[in-house]
Protein backbone atom coordinates (compact mmCIF):
# COMPACT_ATOMS: atom_id res chain seq x y z
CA UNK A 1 -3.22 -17.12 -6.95
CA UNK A 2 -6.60 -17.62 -5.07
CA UNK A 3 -8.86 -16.86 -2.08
CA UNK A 4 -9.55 -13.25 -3.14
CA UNK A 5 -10.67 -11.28 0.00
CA UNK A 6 -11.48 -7.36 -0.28
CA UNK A 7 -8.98 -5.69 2.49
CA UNK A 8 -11.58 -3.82 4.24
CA UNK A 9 -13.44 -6.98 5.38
CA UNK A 10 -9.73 -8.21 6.73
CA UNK A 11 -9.50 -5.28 8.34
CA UNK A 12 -12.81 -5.53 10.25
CA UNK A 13 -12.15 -8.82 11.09
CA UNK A 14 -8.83 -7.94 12.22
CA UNK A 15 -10.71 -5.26 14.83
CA UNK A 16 -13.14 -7.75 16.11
CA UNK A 17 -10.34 -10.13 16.94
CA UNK A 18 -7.85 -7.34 18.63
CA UNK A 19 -11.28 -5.90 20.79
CA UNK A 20 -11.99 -9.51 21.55
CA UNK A 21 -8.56 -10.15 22.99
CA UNK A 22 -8.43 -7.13 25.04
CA UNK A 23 -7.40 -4.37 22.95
CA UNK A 24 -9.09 -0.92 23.48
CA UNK A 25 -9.86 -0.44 19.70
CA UNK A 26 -11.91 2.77 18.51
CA UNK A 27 -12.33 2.80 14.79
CA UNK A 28 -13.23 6.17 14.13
CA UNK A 29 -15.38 6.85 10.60
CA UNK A 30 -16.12 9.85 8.40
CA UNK A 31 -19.91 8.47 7.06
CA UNK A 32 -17.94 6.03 5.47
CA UNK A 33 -19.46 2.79 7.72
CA UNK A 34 -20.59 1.28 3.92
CA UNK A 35 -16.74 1.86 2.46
CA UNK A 36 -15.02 0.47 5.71
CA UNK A 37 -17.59 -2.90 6.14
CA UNK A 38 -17.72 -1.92 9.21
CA UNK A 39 -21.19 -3.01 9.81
CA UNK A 40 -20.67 -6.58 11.68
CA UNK A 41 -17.82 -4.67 14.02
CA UNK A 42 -20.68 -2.24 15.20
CA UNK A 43 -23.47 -5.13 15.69
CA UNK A 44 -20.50 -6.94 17.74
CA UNK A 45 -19.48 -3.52 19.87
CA UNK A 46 -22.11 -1.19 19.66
CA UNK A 47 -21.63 2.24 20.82
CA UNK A 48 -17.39 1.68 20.22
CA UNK A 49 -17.81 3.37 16.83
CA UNK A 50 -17.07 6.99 16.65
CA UNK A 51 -18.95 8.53 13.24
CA UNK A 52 -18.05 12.26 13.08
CA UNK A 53 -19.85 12.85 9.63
CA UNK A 54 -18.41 13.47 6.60
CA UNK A 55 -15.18 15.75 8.25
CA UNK A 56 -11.97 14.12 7.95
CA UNK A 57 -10.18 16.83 9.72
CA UNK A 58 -12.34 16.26 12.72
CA UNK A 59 -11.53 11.96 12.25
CA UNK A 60 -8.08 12.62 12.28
CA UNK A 61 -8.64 15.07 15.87
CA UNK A 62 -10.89 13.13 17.66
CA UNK A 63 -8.55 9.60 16.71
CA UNK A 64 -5.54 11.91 18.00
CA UNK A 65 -7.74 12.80 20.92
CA UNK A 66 -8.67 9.30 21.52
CA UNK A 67 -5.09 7.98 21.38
CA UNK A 68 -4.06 10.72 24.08
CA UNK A 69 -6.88 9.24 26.58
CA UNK A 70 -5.32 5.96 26.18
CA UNK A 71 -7.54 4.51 22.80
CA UNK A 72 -5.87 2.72 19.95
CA UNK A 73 -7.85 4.85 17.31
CA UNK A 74 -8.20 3.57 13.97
CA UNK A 75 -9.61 6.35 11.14
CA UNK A 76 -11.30 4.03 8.16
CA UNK A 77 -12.24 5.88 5.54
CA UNK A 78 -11.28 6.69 1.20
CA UNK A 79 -7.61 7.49 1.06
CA UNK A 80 -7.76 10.60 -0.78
CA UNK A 81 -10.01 11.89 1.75
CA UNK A 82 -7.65 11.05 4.58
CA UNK A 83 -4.99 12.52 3.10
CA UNK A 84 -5.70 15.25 0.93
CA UNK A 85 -8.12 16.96 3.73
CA UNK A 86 -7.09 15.85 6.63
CA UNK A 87 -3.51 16.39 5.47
CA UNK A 88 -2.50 19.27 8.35
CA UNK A 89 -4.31 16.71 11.05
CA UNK A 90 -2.41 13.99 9.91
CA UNK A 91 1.06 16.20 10.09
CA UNK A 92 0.41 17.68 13.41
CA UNK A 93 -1.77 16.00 15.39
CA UNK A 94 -0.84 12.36 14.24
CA UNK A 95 2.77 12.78 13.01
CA UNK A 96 4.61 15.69 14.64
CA UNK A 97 2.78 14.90 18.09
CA UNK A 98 3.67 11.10 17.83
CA UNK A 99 0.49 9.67 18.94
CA UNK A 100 -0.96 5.69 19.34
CA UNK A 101 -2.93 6.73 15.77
CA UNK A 102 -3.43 3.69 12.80
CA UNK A 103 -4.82 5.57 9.39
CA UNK A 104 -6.32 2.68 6.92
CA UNK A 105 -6.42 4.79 3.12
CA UNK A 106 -9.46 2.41 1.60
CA UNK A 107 -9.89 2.46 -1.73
CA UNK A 108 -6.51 3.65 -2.42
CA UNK A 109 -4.52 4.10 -5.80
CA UNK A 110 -6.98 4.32 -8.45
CA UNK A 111 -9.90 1.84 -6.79
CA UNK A 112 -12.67 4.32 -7.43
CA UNK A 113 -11.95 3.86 -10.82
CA UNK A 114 -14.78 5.75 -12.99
CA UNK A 115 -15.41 8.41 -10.07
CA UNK A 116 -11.96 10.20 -11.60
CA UNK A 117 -9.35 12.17 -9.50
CA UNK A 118 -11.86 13.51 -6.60
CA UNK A 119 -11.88 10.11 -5.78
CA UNK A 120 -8.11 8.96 -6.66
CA UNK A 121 -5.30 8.52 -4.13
CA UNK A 122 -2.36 8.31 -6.45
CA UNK A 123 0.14 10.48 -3.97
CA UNK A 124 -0.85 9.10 -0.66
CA UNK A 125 2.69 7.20 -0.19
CA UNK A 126 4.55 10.36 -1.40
CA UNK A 127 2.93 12.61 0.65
CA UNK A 128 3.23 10.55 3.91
CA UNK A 129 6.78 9.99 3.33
CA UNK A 130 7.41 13.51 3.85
CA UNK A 131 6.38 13.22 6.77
CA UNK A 132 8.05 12.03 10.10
CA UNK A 133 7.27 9.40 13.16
CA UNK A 134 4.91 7.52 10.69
CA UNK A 135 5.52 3.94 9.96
CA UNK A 136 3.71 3.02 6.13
CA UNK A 137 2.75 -0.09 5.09
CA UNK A 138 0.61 -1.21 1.55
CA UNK A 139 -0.45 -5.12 1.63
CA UNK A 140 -0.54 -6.85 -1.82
CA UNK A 141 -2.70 -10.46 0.12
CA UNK A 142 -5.33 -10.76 2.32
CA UNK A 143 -2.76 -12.69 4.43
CA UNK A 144 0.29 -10.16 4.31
CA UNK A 145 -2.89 -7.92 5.45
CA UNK A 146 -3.80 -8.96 8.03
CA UNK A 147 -0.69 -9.47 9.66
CA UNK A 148 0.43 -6.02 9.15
CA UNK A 149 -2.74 -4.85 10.57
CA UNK A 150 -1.97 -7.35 13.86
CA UNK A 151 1.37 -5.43 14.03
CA UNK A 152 -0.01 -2.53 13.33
CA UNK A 153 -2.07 -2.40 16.42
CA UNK A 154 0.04 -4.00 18.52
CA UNK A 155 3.07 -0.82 17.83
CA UNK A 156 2.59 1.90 19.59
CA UNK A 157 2.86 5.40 17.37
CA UNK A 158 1.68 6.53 13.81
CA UNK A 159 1.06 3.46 10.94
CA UNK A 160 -0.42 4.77 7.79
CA UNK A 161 -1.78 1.34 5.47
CA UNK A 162 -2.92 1.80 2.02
CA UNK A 163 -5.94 -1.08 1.32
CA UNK A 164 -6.82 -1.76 -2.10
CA UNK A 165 -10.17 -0.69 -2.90
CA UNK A 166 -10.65 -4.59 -4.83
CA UNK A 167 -10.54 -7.51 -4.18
CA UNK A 168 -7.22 -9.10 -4.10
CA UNK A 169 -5.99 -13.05 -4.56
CA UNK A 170 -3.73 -14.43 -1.88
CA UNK A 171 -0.10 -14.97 -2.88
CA UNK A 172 1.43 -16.02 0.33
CA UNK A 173 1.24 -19.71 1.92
CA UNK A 174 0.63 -20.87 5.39
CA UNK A 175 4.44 -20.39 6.34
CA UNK A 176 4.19 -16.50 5.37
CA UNK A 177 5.66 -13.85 8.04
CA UNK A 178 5.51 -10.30 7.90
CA UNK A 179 7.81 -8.47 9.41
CA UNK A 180 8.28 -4.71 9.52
CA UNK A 181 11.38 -3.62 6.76
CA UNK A 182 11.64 -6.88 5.33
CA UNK A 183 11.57 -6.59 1.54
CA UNK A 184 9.64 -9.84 0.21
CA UNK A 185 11.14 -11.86 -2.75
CA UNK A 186 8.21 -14.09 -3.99
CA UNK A 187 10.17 -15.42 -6.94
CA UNK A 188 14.02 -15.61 -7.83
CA UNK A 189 15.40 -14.28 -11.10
CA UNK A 190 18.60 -12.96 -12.31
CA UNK A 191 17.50 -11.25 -15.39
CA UNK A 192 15.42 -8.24 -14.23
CA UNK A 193 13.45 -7.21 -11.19
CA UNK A 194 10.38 -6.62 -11.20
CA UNK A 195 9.56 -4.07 -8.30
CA UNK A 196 6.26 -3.23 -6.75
CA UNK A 197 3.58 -2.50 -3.76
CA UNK A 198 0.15 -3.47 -2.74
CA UNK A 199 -2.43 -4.64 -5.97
CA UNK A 200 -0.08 -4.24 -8.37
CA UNK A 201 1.92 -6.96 -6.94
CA UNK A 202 -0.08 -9.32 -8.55
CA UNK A 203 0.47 -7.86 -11.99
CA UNK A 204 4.73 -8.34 -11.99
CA UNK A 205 3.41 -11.55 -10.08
CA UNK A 206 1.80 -12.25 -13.90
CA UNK A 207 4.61 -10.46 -15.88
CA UNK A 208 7.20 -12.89 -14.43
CA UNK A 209 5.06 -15.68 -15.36
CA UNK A 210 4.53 -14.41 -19.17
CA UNK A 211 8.42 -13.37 -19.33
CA UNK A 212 9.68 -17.05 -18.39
CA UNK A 213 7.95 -18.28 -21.11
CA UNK A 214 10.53 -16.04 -23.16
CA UNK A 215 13.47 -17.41 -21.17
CA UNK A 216 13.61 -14.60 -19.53
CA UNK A 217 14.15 -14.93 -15.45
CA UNK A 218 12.63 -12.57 -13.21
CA UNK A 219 13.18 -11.47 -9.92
CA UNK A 220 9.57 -10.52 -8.30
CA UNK A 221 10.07 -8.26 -5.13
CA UNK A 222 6.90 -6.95 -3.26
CA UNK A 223 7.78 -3.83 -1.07
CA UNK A 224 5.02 -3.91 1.81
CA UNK A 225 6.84 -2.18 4.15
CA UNK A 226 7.63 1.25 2.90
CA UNK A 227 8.92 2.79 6.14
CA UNK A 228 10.74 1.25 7.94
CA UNK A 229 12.20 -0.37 4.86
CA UNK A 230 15.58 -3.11 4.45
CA UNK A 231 17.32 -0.84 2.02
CA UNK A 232 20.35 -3.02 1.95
CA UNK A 233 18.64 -5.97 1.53
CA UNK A 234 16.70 -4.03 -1.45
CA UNK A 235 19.82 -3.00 -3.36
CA UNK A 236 21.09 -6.59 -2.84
CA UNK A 237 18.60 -8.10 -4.38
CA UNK A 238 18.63 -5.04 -7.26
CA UNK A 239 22.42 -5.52 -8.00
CA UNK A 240 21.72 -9.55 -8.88
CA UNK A 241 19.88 -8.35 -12.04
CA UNK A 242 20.49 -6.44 -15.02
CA UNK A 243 17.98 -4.43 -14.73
CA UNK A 244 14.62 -3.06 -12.98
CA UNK A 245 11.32 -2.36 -13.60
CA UNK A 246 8.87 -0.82 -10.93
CA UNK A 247 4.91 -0.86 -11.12
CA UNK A 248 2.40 0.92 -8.79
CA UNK A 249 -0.95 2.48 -9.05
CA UNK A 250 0.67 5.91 -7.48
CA UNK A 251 2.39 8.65 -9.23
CA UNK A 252 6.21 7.56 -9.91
CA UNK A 253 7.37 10.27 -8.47
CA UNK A 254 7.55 9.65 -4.35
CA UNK A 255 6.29 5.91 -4.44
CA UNK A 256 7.67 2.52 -4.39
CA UNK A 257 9.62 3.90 -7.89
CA UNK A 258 11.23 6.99 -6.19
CA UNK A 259 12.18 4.23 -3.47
CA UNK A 260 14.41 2.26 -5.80
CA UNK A 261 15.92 4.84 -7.62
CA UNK A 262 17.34 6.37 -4.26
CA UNK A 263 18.35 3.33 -3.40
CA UNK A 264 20.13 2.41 -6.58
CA UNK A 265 21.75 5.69 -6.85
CA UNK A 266 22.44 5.59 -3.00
CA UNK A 267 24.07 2.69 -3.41
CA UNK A 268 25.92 4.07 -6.25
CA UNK A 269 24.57 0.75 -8.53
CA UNK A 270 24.51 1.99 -12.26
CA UNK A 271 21.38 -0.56 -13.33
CA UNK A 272 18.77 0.55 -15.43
CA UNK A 273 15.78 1.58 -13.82
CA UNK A 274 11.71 2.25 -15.94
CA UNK A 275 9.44 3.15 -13.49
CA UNK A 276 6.04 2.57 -14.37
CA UNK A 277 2.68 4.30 -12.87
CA UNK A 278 1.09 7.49 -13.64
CA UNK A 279 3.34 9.95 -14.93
CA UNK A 280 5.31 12.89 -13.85
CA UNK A 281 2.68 15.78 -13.78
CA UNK A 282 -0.64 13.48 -15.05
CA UNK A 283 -3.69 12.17 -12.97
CA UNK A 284 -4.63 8.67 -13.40
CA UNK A 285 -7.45 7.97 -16.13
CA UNK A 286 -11.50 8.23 -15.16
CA UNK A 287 -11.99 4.39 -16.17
CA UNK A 288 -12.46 0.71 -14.48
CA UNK A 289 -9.04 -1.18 -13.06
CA UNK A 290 -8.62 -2.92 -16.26
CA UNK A 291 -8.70 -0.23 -18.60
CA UNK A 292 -6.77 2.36 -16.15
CA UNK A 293 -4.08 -0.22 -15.96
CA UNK A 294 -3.56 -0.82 -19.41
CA UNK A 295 -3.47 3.20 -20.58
CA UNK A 296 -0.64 3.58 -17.81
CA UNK A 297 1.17 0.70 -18.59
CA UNK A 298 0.97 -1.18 -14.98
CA UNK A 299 -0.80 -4.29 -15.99
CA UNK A 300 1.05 -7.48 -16.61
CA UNK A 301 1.40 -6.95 -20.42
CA UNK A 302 2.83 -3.44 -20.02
CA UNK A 303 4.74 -4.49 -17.74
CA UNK A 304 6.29 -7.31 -19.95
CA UNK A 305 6.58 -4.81 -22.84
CA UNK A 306 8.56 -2.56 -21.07
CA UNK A 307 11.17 -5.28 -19.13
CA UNK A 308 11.64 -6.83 -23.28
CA UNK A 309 12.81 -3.18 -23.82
CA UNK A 310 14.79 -2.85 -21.13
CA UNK A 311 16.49 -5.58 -21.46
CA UNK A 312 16.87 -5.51 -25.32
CA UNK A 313 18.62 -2.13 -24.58
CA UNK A 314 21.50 -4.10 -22.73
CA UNK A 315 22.32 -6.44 -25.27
């Protein structure tokens, strides 16, 4: 793992690229110019910036707006801003009226770290999977990044992508292609799979590393593509191991874990499932990534702890 690149400045180089080849880009801000790096965009396209203050309700109109008059709007600002109070916008005027909208959550999960739960986005995914027409997507590279954000505003209708608010090292080679459902195995293994989204890819990335020294194969699966999502090429994967573990700085209720256990019980596949994250009815914890990671178990060593369990329990 290496070449660490924070997702917002992939993102801004991914607009000056898409305006440069002819796409009529609007990122739309919420005073949040400093957490979107949006500066060398706006000293490349002055006066293409929209900065309605600090109102997410009124980002999420005027991008709507935009998109109606023929814009590809982009909103850039902190996830739980976008979606906790913009959250009617984002139903109605995004979602239920289907238009040409692209929401980037920055800073999602538990980025903000110290700042607490004001500034936490731990229910993002669960919340936007309620709702309909919206196509979600969470990166775990810079490289899987920016080639969901060059889909992203190529498609025409709602994409919701939750960025990391760190940054994060590159796990994908040159011959790497995104594609929109595709679940991504990034290491085989018939012992357990190891299941997650976005940054905490990189930890089961490490767990599977630490496991094999234990003779113990694992099965690394990044989900990027939430919706639309491969779900039969998901519980194939699933039913080759003996059992699953699933990480992911979100609740586990309505994430990437509430994805695999409907599509284990779906697919009526009786493997054992621990879902990791922060837990049924708790907030994450007010600390930095490292500590926050290691209280709720989604770092590489809880991760490890809990797939030795798991799999002792089967023996």
């Amino acid at each position: 793992m290496s070449n660490s690149e924070h997702l917002a400045t992939v993102m801004v180089n991914a607009f000056i690229d898409a305006v440069d080849r002819g796409v009529d880009l609007v990122p739309v801000v919420a005073d949040s110019t400093s957490t979107a790096k949006i500066a060398s965009f706006i000293q490349k396209f002055p006066g293409r910036l929209v900065n309605v203050g600090i109102a997410e309700q009124t980002l999420v109109g005027a991008a709507a707006g935009l998109a109606l008059g023929g814009k590809v709007a982009a909103t850039c600002n902190a996830a739980p801003f976008l979606i906790s109070r913009a959250n009617e916008q984002i139903k109605v005027d995004v979602c239920y009226n289907n238009t040409n909208v692209k929401l980037f959550g920055l800073n999602a999960g538990a980025s903000y770290g110290p700042l607490a739960s004001t500034h936490h986005s731990i229910d993002d995914i669960a919340v936007l999977r309620g709702f309909g027409n919206i196509e979600i997507y969470a990166p775990s590279s810079p490289r899987e990044c920016r080639q969901i954000i060059d889909y992203a505003l190529a498609h025409v209708g709602p994409v919701y992508i939750r960025l990391d608010g760190k940054a994060l090292p590159e796990l994908h080679d040159d011959s790497y292609q995104f594609e929109p459902g595709r679940i991504d195995v990034l290491q085989e293994g018939t012992d357990i799979a190891l299941v997650a989204m976005g940054s905490t890819v990189y930890e089961i990335v490490e767990a599977a590393a630490h496991l094999a020294e234990q003779g113990i194969h694992a099965c690394v699966v990044s989900i990027p593509s939430v919706r639309p999502c491969d779900t039969q090429q998901l519980l194939k994967i699933l039913r080759s191991c003996k059992a699953v573990v699933s990480a992911e700085e979100h609740n586990i209720n309505g994430g990437v874990g509430s994805l695999v256990a409907e599509v284990l019980a779906e697919g009526g596949c009786a493997i054992p499932l621990r879902r990791l994250g922060i837990k049924d009815g708790q907030y994450a914890i007010a600390a930095d990534r490292k500590a926050t990671r290691a209280y709720h178990e989604i770092d590489a060593a809880g991760i490890v702890r809990h797939a030795t369990a798991l799999l002792a329990q089967q023996r």
